[in-house]
Protein backbone atom coordinates (compact mmCIF):
# COMPACT_ATOMS: atom_id res chain seq x y z
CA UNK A 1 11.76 22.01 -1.91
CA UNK A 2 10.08 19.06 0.01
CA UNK A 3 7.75 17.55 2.82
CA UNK A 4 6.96 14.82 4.40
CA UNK A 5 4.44 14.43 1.61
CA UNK A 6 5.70 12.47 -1.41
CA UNK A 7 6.69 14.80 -3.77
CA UNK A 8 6.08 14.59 -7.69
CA UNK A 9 8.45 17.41 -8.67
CA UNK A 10 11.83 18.07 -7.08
CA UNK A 11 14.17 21.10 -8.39
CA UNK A 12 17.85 21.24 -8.17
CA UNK A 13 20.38 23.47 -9.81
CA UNK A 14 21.04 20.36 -11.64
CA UNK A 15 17.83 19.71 -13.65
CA UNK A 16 14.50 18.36 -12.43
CA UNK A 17 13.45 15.57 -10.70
CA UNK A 18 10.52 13.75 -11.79
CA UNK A 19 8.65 11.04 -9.58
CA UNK A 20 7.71 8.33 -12.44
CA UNK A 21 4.04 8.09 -11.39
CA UNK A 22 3.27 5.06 -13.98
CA UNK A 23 5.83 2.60 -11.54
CA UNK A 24 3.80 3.02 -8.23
CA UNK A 25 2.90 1.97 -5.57
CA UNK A 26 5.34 -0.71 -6.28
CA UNK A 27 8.41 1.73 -7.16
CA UNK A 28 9.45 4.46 -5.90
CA UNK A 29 11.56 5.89 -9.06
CA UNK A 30 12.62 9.64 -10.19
CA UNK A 31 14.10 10.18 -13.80
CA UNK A 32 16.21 13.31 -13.59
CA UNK A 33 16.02 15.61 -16.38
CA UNK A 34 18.65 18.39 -17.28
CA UNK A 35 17.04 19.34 -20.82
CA UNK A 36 12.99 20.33 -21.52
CA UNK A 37 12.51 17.67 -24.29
CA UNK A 38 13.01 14.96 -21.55
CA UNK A 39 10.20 17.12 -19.55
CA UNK A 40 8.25 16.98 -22.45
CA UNK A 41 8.48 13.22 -22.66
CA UNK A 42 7.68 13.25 -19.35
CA UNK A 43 4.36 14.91 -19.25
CA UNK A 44 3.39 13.32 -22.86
CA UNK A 45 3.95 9.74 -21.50
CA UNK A 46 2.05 10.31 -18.41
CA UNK A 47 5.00 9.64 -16.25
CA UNK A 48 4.13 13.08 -14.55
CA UNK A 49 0.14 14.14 -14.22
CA UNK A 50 -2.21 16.31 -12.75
CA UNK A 51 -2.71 19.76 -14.09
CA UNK A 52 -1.19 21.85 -11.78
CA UNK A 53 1.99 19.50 -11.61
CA UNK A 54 1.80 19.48 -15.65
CA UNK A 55 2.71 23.58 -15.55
CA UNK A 56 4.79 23.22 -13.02
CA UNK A 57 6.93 20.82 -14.73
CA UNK A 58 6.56 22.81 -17.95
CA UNK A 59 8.05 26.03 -15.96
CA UNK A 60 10.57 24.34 -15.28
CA UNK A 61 11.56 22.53 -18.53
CA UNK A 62 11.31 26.25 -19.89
CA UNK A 63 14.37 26.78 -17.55
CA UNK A 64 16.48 23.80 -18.42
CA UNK A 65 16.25 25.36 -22.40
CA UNK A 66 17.18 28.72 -21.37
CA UNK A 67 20.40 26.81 -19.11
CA UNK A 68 20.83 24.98 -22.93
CA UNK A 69 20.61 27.88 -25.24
CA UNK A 70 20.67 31.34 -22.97
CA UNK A 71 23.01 34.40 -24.58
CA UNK A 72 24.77 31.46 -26.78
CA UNK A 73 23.55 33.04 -30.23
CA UNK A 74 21.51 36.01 -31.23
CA UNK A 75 18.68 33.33 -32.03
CA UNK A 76 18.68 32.03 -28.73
CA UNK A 77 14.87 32.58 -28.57
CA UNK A 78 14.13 30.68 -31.88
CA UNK A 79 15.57 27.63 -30.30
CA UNK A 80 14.01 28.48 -26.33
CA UNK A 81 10.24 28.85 -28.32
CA UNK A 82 10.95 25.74 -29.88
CA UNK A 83 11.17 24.24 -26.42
CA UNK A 84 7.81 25.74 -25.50
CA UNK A 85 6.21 24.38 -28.65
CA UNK A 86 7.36 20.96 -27.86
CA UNK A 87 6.26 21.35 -23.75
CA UNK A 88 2.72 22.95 -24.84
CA UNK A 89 2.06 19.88 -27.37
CA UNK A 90 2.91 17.55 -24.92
CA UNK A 91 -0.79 17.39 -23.69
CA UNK A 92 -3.79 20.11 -24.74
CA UNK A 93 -6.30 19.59 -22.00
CA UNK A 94 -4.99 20.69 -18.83
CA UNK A 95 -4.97 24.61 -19.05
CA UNK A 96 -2.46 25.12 -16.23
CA UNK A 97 0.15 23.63 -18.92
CA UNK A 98 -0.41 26.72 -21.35
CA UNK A 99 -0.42 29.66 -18.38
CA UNK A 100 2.55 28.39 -16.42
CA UNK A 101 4.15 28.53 -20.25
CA UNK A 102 2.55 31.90 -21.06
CA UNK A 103 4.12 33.31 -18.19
CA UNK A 104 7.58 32.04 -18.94
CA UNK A 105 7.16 33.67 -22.16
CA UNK A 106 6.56 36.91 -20.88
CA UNK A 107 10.06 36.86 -18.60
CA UNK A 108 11.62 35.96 -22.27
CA UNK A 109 10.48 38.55 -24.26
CA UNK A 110 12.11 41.16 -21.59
CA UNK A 111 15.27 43.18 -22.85
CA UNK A 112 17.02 44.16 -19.98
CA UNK A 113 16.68 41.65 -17.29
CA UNK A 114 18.91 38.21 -16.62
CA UNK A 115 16.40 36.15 -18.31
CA UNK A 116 17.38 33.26 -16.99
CA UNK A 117 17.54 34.32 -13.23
CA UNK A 118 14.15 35.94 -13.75
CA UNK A 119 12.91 32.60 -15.65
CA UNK A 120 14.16 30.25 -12.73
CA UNK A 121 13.20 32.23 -10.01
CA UNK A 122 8.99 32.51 -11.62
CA UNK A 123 9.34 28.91 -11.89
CA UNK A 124 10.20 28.26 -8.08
CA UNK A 125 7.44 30.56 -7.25
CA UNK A 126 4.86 28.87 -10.02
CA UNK A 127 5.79 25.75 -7.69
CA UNK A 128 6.04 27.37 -4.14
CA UNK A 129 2.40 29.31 -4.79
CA UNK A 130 1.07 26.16 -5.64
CA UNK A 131 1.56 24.48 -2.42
CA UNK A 132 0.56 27.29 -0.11
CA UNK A 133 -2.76 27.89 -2.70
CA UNK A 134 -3.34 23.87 -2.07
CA UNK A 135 -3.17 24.45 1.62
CA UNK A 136 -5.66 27.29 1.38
CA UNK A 137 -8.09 25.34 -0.38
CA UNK A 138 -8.07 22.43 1.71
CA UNK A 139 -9.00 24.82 4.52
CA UNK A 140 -11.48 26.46 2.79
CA UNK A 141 -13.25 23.12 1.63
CA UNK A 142 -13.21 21.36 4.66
CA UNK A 143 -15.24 24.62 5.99
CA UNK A 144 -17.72 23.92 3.24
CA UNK A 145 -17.98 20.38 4.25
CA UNK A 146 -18.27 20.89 7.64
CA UNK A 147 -19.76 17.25 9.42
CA UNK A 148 -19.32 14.19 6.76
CA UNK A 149 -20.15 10.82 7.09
CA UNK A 150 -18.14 9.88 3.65
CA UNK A 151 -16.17 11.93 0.63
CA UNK A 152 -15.54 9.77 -2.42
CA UNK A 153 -12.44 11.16 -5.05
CA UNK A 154 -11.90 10.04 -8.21
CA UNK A 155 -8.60 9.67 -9.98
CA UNK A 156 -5.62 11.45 -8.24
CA UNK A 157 -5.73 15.04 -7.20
CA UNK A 158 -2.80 15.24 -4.31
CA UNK A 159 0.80 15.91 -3.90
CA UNK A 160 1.81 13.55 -6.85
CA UNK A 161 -0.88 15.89 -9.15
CA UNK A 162 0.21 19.31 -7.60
CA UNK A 163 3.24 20.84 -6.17
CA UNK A 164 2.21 19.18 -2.67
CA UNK A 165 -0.60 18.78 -0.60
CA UNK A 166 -2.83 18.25 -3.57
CA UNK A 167 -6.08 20.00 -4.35
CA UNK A 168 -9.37 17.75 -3.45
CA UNK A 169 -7.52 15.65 -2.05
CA UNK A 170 -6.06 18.27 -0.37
CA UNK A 171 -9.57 19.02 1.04
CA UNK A 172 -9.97 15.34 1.91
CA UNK A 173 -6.65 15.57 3.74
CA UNK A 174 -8.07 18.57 5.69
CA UNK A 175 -11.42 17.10 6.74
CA UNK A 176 -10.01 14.33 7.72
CA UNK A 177 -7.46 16.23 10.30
CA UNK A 178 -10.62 17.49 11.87
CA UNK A 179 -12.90 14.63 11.71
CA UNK A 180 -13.09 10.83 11.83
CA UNK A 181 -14.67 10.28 8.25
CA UNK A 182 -14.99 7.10 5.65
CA UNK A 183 -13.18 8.07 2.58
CA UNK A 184 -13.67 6.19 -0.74
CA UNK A 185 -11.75 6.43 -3.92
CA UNK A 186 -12.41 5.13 -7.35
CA UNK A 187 -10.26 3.26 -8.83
CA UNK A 188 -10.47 5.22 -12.18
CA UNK A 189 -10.07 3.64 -15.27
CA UNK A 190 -7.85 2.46 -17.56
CA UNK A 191 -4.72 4.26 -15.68
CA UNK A 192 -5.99 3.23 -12.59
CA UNK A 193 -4.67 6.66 -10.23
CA UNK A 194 -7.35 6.04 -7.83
CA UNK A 195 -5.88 2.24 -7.27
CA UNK A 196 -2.35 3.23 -7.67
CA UNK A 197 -2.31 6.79 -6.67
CA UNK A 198 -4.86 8.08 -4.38
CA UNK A 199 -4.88 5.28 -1.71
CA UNK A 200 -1.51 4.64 -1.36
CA UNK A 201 -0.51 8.56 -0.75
CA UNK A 202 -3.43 8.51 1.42
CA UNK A 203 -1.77 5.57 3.53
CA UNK A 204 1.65 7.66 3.66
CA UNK A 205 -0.15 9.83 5.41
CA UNK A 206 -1.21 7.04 7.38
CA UNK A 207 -5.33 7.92 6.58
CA UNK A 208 -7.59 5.06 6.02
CA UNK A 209 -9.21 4.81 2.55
CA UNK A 210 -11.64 2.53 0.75
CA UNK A 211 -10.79 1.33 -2.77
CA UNK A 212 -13.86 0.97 -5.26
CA UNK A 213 -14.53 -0.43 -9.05
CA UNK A 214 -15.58 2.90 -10.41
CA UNK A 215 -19.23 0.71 -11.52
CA UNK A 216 -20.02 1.04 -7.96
CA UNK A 217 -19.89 4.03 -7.03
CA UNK A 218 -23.85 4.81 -8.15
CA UNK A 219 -24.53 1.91 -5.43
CA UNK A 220 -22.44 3.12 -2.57
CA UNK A 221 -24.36 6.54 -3.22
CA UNK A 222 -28.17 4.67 -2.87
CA UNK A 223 -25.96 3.49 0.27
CA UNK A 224 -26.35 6.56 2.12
CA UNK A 225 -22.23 5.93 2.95
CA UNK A 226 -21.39 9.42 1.51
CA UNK A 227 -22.49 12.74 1.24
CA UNK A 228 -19.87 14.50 -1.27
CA UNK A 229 -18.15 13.88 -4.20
CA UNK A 230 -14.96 15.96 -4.51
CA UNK A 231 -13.01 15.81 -7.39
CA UNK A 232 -10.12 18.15 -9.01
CA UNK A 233 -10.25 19.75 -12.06
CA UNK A 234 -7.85 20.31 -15.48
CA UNK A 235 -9.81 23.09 -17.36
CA UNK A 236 -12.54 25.19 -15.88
CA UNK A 237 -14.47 27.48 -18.47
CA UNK A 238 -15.97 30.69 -17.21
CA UNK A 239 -19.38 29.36 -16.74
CA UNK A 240 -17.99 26.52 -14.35
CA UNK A 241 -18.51 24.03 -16.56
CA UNK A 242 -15.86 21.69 -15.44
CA UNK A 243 -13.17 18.95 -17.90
CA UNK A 244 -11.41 16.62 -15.83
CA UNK A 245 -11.21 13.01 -15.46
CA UNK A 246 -12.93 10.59 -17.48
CA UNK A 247 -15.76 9.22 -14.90
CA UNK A 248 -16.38 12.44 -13.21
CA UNK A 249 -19.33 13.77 -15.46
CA UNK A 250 -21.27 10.07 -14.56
CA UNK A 251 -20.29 10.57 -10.93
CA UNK A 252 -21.99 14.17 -11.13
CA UNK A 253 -25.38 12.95 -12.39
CA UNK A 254 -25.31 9.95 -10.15
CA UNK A 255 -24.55 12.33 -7.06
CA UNK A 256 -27.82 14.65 -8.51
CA UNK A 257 -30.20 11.50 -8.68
CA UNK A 258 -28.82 10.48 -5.33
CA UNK A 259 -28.76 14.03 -3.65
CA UNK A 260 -25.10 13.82 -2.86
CA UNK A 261 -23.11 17.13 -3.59
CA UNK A 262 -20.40 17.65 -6.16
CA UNK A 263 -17.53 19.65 -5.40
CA UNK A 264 -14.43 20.73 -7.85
CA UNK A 265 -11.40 21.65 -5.78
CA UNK A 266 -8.79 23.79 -8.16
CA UNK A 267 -6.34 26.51 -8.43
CA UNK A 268 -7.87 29.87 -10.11
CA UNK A 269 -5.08 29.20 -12.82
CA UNK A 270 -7.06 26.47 -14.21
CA UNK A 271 -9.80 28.42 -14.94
CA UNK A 272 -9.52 28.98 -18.55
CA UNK A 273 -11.37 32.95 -18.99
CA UNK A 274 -11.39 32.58 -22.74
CA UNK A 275 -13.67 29.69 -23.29
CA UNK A 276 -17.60 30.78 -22.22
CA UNK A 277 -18.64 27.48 -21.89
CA UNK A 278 -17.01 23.66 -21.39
CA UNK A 279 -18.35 22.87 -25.44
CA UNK A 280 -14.85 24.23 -26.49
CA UNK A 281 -12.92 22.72 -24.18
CA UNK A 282 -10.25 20.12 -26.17
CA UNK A 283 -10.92 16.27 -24.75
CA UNK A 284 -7.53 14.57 -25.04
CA UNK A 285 -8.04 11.39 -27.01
CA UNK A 286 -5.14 8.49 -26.10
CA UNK A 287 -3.90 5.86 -28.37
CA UNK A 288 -6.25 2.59 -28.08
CA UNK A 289 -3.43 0.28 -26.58
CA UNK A 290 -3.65 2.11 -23.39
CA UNK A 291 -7.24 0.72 -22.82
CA UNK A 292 -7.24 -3.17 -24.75
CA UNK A 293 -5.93 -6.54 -24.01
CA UNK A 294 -2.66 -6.99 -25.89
CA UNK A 295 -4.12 -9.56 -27.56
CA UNK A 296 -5.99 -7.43 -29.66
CA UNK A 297 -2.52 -4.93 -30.18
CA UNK A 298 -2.47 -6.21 -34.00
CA UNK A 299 -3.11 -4.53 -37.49
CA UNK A 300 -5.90 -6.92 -38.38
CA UNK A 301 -7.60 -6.56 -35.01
CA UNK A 302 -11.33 -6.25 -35.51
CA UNK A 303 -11.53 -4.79 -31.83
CA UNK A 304 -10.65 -0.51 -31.78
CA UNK A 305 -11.49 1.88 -28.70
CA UNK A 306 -12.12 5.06 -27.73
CA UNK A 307 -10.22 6.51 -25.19
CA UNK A 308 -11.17 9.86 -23.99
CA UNK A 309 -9.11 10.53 -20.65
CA UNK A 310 -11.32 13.65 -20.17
CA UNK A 311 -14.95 14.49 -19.62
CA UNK A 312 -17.02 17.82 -19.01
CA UNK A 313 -19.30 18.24 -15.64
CA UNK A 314 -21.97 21.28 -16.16
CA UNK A 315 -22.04 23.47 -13.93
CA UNK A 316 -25.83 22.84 -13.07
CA UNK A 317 -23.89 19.85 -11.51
CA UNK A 318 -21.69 21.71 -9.31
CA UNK A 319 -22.61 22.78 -5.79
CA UNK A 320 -19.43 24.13 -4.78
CA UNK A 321 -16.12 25.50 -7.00
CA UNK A 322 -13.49 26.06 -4.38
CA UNK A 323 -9.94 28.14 -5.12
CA UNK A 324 -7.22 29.74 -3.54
CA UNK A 325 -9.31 33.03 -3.77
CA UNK A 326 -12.50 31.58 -2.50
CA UNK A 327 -15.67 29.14 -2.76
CA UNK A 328 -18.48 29.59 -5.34
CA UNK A 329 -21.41 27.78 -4.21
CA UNK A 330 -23.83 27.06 -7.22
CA UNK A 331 -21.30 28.47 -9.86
CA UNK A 332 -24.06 27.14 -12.37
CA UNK A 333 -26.50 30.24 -10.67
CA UNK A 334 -23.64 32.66 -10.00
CA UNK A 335 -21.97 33.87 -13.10
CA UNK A 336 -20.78 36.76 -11.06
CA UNK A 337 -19.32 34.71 -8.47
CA UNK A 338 -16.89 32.93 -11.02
CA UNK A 339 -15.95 36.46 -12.47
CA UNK A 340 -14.72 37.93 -9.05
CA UNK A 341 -12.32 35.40 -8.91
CA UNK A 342 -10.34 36.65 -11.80
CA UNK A 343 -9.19 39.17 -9.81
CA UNK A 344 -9.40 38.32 -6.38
């Protein structure tokens, strides 16, 4: 199951293949897997990201504890759903995590079917949909875009977030196969997937890309160098109010005082139909070392911080939601626009 695009996920009969995202650009390392708490370890640690690569993963670590505990005692279940517990706690924002799971859960409460057959085979499609939905999206956002004299991305959003092609940056991808166009990328902070991530799978793919602090992004928009922001997404509420990246609510009020549009590229499966608004949407909070200096890494440290890795656009700040099912311009002033793609 792969490209020429550098893939974050690879499948064998074996186990799974995981593409340790915290070692690049300067390694190019995969940590095979054979059982779902490695998975879970995995997705915790950050060594696989991107919501719609965290469910993939997550279907698939369902799989390796059915191969573990299938048929081999009449509590097989108990142990399977102690898997999922472990793969759904593994991170709480990114919604795609908790729908790839819920539909592995479904295939295990069945009676008569080969539950682990049925499991695998959901998962490869889970990973398979995923890459043609990316495709579709980058189509259908590069129509929205139409002419562009710059995008700017923040954090990652492409194959190494997805199961390949990516999702805005799958839309950059796309624009920039019909266009010559200047394409900037944060460098999103403290993980830094816009520095380590984003530009260096756009060079793979041999497209030029401009690295920025993520401080200057408000001044390359009084530039005039861009006219969209597009940016991915890990939970969408119903309203379009819109969690992803830490960085990408600033960018959105920065684009409105600067009259550059916002768009949020993502499959409908991160749309979270249970939540009316982005208020109850869970922000991850990380453990403080990931943000300071080692030097302050000590008990009796006087220096704490808060790391959110997650923030909330409004949809007043959106101008365009695209999916695999279709674009909702405005989402913030069409309610009803959001709802049809439930069940598109």
């Amino acid at each position: 199951m792969t490209n020429k695009i550098v893939q974050a996920l690879i499948w064998k009969e074996n186990g799974l293949s995981i593409l340790d995202q915290r070692q690049l650009p300067s390694v190019l390392h995969y940590e095979h897997y054979t059982h779902s708490q490695g998975v879970a370890q995995a997705i915790a640690t950050m060594q696989v990201r991107g919501a719609p690569a965290i469910g993939i993963a997550a279907a698939y670590g369902v799989v390796l504890s059915l191969k573990q505990h299938y048929g081999t005692t009449p509590a097989w279940r108990s142990a399977v759903y102690a898997d999922i517990d472990l793969l759904a706690n593994s991170r709480p924002t990114a919604v795609n995590l908790f729908w790839a799971l819920d539909k592995m859960k479904a295939i295990i409460a069945q009676e008569s079917t080969d539950v682990l057959a049925a499991a695998t085979a959901c998962a490869i499609a889970i990973h398979l949909e995923d890459q043609t939905a990316n495709r579709k999206m980058g189509e259908l956002g590069a129509e929205v875009i139409g002419h562009s004299k710059g995008l700017l991305t923040h954090c990652n959003t492409g194959s190494l977030a997805t199961g390949g092609y990516g999702t805005a940056l799958g839309v950059i991808r796309s624009v920039a196969a019909r266009q010559s166009v200047a394409i900037y990328a944060d460098e999103t902070r403290p993980w830094l997937q816009g520095a380590r991530l984003t530009v260096w799978e756009l060079a793979q793919d041999g497209i030029p890309a401009t690295l920025i602090a993520d401080s200057a992004a408000a001044w390359l928009m009084k530039s005039g160098a861009i006219d969209w922001i597009i940016v991915g997404a890990d939970r969408i509420a119903s309203n379009g109010d819109t969690a992803n990246k830490i960085g990408t609510y600033s960018l959105a009020v920065l684009a409105k005082q600067h009259g550059v549009k916002m768009m949020v590229v993502a499959p409908t499966s991160t749309i979270d139909w249970t939540l009316e608004n982005g208020n109850a949407i869970e922000i991850e909070l990380r453990d403080s070392s990931e943000l300071l200096p080692e030097s302050y890494h000590t008990p009796d440290s006087l220096v704490s911080a808060w790391n959110p890795v997650f923030d909330v656009t409004p949809a007043t700040l959106i101008d365009a939601l695209v999916t695999e099912r279709g674009v909702v311009l405005a989402p913030s002033t069409r309610a009803e626009g959001i709802a049809r793609l439930r069940n598109a």
